[in-house]
Protein backbone atom coordinates (compact mmCIF):
# COMPACT_ATOMS: atom_id res chain seq x y z
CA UNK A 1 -105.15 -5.86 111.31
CA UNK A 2 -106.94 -4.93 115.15
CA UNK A 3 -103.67 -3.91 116.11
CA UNK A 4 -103.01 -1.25 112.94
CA UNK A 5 -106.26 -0.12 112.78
CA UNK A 6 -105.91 0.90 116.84
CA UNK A 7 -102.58 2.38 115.87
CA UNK A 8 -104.33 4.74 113.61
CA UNK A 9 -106.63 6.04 115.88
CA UNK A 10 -103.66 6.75 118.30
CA UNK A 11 -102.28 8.76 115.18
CA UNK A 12 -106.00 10.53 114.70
CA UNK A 13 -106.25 10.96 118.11
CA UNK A 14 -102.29 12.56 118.22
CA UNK A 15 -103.29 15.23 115.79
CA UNK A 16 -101.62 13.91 112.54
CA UNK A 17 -103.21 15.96 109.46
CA UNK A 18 -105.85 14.33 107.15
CA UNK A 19 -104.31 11.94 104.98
CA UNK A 20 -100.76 12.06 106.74
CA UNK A 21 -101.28 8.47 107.56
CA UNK A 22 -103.48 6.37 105.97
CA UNK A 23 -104.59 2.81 106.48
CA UNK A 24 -105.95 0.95 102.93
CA UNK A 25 -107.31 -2.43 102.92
CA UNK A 26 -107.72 -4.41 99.60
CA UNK A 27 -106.80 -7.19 97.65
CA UNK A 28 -102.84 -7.80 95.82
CA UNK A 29 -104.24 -5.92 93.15
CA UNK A 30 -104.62 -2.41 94.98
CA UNK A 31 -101.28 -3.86 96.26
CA UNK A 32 -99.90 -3.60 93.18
CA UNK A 33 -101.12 -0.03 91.92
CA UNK A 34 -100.28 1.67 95.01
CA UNK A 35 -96.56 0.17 94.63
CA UNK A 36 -96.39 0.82 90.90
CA UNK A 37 -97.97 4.54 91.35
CA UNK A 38 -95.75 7.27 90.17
CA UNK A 39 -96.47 9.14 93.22
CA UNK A 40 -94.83 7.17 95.53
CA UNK A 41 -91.38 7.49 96.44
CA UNK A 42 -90.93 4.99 98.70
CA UNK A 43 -92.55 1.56 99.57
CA UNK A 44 -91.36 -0.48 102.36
CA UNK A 45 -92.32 -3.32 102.96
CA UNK A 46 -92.56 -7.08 105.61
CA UNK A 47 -93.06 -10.01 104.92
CA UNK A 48 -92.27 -13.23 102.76
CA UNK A 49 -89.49 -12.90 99.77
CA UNK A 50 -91.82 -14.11 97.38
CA UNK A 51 -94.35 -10.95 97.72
CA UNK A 52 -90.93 -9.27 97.95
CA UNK A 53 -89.64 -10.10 94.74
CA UNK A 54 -93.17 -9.00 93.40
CA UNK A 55 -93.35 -5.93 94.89
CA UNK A 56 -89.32 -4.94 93.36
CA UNK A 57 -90.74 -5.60 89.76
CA UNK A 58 -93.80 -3.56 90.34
CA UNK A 59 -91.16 -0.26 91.79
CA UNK A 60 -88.73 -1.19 89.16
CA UNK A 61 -90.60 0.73 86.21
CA UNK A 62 -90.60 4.20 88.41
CA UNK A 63 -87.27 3.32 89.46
CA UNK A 64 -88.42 4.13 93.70
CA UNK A 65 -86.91 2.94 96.65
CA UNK A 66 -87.88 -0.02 98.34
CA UNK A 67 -87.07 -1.32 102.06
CA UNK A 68 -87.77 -4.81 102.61
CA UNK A 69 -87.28 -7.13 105.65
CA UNK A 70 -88.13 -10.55 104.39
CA UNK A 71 -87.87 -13.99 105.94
CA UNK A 72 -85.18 -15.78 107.04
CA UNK A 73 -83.54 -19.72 108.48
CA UNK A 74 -81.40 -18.54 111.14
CA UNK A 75 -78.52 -20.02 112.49
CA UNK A 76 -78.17 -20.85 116.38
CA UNK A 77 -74.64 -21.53 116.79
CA UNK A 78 -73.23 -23.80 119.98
CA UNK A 79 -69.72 -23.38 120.27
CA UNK A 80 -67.19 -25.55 122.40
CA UNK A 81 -67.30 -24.76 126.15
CA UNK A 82 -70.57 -23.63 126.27
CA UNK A 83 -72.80 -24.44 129.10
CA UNK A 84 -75.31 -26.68 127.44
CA UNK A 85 -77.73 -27.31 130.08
CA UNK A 86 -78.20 -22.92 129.67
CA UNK A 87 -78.34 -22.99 126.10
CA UNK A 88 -80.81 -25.47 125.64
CA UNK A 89 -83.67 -24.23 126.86
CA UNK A 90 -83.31 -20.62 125.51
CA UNK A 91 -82.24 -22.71 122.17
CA UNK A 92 -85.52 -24.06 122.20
CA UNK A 93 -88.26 -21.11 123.05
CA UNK A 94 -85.80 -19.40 120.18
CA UNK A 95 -87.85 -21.03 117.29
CA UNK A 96 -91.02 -22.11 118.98
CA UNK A 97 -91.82 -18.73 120.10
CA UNK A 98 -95.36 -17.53 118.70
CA UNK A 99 -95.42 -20.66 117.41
CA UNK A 100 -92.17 -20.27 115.51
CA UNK A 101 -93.95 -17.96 112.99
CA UNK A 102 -91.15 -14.97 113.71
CA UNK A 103 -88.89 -14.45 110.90
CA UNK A 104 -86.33 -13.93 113.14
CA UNK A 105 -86.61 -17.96 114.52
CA UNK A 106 -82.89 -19.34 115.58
CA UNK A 107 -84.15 -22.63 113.75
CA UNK A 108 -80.76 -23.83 112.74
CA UNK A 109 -78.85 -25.40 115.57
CA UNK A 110 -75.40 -25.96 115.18
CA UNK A 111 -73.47 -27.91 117.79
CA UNK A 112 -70.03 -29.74 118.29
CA UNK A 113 -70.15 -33.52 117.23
CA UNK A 114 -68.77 -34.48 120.80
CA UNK A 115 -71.80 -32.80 122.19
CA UNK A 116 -74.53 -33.25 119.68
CA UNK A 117 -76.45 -36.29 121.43
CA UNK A 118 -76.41 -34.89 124.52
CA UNK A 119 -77.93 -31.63 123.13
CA UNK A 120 -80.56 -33.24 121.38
CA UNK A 121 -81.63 -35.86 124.40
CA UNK A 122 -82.04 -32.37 126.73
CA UNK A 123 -83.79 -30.53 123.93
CA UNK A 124 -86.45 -33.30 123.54
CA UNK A 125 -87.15 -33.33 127.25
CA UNK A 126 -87.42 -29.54 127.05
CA UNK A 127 -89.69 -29.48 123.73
CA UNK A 128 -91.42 -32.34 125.54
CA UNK A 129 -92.53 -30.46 128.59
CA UNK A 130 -93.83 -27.31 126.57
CA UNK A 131 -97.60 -27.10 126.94
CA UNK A 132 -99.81 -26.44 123.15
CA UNK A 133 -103.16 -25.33 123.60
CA UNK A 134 -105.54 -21.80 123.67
CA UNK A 135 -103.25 -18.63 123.98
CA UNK A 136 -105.42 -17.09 126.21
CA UNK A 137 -104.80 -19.70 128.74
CA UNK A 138 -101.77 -19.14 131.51
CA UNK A 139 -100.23 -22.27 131.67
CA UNK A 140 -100.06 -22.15 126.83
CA UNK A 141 -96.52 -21.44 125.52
CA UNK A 142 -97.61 -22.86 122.08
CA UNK A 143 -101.27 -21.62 120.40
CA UNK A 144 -101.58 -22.18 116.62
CA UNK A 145 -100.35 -22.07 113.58
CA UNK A 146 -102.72 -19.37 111.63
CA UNK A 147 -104.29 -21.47 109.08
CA UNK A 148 -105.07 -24.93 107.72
CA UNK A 149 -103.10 -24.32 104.71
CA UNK A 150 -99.94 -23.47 106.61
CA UNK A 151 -100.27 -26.35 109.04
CA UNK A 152 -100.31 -28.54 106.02
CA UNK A 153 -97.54 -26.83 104.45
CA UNK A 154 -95.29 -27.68 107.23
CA UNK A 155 -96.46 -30.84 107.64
CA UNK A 156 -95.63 -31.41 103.80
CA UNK A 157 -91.79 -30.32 104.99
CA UNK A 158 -92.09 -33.25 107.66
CA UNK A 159 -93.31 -35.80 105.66
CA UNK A 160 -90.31 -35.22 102.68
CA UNK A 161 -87.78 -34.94 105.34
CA UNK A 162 -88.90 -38.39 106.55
CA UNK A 163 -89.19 -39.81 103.38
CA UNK A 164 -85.26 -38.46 102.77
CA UNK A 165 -83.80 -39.95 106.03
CA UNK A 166 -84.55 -37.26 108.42
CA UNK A 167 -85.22 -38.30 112.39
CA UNK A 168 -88.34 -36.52 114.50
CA UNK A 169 -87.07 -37.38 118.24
CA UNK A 170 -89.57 -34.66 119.31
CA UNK A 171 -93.05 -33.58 118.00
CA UNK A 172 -93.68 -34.13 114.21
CA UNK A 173 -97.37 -34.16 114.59
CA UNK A 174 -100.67 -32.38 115.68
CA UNK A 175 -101.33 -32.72 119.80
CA UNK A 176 -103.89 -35.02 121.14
CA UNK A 177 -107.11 -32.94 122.18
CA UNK A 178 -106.61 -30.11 120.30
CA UNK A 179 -108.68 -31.09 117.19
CA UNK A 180 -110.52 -27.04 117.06
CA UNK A 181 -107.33 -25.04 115.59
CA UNK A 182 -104.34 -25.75 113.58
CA UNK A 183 -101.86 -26.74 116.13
CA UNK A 184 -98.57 -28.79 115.96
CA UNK A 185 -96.44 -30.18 118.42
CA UNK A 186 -93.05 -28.18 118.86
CA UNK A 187 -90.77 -30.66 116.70
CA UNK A 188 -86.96 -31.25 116.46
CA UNK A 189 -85.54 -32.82 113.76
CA UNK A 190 -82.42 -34.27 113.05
CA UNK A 191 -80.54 -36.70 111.36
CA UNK A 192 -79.92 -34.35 107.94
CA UNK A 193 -77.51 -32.63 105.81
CA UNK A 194 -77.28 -28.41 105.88
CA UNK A 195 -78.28 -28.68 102.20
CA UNK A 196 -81.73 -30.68 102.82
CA UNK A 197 -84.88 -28.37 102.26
CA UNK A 198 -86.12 -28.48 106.03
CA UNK A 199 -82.56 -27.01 106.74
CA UNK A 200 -83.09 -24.49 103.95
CA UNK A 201 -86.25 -23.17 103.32
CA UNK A 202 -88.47 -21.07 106.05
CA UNK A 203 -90.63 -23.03 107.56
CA UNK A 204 -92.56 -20.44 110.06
CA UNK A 205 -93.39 -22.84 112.68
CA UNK A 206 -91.94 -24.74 115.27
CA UNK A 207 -89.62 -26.63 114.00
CA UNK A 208 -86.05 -26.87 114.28
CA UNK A 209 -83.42 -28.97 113.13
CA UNK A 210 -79.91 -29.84 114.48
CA UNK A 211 -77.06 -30.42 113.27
CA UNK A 212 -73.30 -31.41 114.03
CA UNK A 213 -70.16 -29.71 112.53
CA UNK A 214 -66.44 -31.33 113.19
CA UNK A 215 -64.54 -27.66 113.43
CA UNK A 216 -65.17 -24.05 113.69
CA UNK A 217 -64.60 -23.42 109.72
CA UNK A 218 -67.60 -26.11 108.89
CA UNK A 219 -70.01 -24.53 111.70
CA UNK A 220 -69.53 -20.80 109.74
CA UNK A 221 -70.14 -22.57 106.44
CA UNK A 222 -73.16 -24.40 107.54
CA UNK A 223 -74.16 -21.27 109.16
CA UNK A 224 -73.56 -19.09 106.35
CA UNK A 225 -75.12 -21.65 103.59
CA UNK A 226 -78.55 -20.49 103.26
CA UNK A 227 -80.12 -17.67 100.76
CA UNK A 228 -81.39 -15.84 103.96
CA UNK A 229 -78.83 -13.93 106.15
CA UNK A 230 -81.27 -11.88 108.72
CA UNK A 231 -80.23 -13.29 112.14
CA UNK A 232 -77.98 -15.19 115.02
CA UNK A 233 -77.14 -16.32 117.63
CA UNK A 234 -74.15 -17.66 119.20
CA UNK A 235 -73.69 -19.52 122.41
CA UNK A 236 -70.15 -19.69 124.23
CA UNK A 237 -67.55 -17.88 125.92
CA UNK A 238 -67.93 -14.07 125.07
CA UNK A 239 -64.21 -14.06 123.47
CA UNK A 240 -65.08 -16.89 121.38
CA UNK A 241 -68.60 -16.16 120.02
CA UNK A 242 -67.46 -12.42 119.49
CA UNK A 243 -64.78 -13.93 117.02
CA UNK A 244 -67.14 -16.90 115.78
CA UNK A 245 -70.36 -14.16 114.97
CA UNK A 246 -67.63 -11.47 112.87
CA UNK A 247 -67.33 -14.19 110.36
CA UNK A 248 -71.31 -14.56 110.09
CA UNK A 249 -73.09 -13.27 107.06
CA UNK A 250 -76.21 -12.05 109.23
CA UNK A 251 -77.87 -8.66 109.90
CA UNK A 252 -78.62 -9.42 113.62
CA UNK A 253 -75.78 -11.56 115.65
CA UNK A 254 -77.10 -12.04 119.76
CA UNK A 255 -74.30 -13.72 121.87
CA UNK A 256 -75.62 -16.23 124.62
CA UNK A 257 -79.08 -14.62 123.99
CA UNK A 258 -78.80 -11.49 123.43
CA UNK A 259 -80.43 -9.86 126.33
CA UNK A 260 -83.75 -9.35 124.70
CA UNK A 261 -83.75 -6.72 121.66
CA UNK A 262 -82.95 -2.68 121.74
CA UNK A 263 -85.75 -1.18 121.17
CA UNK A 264 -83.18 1.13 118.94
CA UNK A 265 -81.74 -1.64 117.43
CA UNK A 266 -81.70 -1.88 113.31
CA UNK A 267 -83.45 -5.10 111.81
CA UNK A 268 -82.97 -6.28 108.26
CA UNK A 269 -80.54 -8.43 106.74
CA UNK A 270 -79.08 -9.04 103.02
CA UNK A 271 -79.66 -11.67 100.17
CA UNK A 272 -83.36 -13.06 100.32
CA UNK A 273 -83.97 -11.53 104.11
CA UNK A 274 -84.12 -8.13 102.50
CA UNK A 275 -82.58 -4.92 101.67
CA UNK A 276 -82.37 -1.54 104.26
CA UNK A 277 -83.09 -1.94 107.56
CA UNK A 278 -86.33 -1.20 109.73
CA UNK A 279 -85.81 0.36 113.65
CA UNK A 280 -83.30 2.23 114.73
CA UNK A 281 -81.57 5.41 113.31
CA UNK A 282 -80.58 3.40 110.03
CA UNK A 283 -84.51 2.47 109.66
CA UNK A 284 -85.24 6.27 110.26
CA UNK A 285 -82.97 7.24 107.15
CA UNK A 286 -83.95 5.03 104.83
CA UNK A 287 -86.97 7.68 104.93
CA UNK A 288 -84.60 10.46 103.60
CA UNK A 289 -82.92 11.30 100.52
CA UNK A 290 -79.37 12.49 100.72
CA UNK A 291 -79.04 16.19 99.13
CA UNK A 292 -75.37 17.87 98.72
CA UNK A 293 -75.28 21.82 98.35
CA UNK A 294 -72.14 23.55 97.07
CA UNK A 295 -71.27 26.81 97.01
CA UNK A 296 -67.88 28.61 95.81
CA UNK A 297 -66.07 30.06 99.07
């Protein structure tokens, strides 16, 4: 909210006319009558798919156009021959960074049987060494999680996946010390199948689960089973994971990180991660309609 209220006085300050841009703060409800308003064209929108979902029913009757980039349970994919020792750590600060409350969290690992245990005993000494505490301190790469409610919410996902089978090598609980603020430790878990609900459902928070697969055609399938598609990665030779991330169903793809994100880059992805994209030239359209004029020559 700071943040978007000092981006409007850059746009006041810029010279934008009166009521170009305007900032509204209220509850769902004036949510909901600025979405379902006649007079609005367009209504894009981030966040979870549940508000999502709402906010297509409310456009529905007036028949606008909606943009939405939703959530997602991304896939981080380790392919054979990659160097594991590299991939862990960047594996790891995938889906704990901020906390793991990104959308975009790789928090899905995928790795060859023949390498899984050896994956998850450097990931735990990794996780392990990551300090949780106040943001504002140097030495933090963990703060919070943003509220109570969420901190129990995840800790609900923990407790099932125990109850179901699930091992927590790493983490799994709240950090010694720490009792002002809703921390957790960063947490692996393992020891599940793609289709159990800590595999499936967005957690926002760091936690991540691995998994093995026997053969390239399982790892896509795992990859590909979940009702969010927004983003990847893939670790291994370039050849391979070039091959490996065109049979992905994902609206982002890195390959052995990525690089960090173009700041031109389009973001979005299909099923419950959305529909349109945000950034880029394709976010820039989705602000236009598409006119044809014809004339007899």
């Amino acid at each position: 909210v700071l943040l978007t209220a000092a981006i409007m006085r850059l746009i006041e300050e810029a010279g934008f006319p009166p009521g170009a841009v305007n900032l509204v703060f209220g509850p769902p409800s004036v949510t909901a009558q600025v979405v379902s308003a006649p007079e609005v064209d367009l209504v894009t929108f981030t966040g979870s798919a549940a508000v999502g979902s709402r906010i297509l029913t409310l456009a529905a009757p007036t028949l606008k156009k909606v943009v939405l980039e939703l959530g997602g349970k991304s896939p981080n994919i380790v392919l054979p021959g990659t160097d594991i020792e590299k991939a862990v750590p960047a594996s790891a600060l995938r889906f704990t960074r901020n906390s793991g409350q990104a959308c975009g969290a790789t928090t899905r690992t995928l790795v060859p049987q023949a390498e899984f245990d050896e994956y998850v005993e450097r990931s735990g000494k990794f996780l392990g060494g990551l300090t949780v505490g106040d943001p504002h301190h140097p030495d933090t790469v963990l703060g919070p999680l943003i509220t109570g409610e969420h901190r129990r919410n995840v800790e609900g996902y923990l407790a099932r996946a125990r109850e179901e089978g699930a091992e927590v090598p790493v983490g799994g609980g709240r950090p010694p010390g720490l009792d002002d603020g809703f921390f957790l430790e960063p947490t692996l878990v393992t020891g599940i199948s793609n289709d159990a609900e800590i595999a499936q459902e967005e957690l926002f928070a760091p936690v991540g689960v691995v998994m093995p697969y026997t053969d390239l055609d399982e790892a896509v399938r795992m990859a590909n089973g979940v009702k969010y598609a927004l983003n990847a990665n893939v670790w291994g030779p370039t050849p391979d994971a070039l091959a490996f991330a065109r049979r992905l169903r994902s609206g982002t793809v890195t390959i052995n990180g990525g690089g960090g994100m173009r700041g031109d880059a389009p973001w979005g992805g299909p099923g419950h991660s959305g529909i349109g994209r945000e950034g880029g030239e394709e976010g820039f359209r989705e602000f236009f309609e598409v006119k044809h004029i014809q004339w007899p020559v």
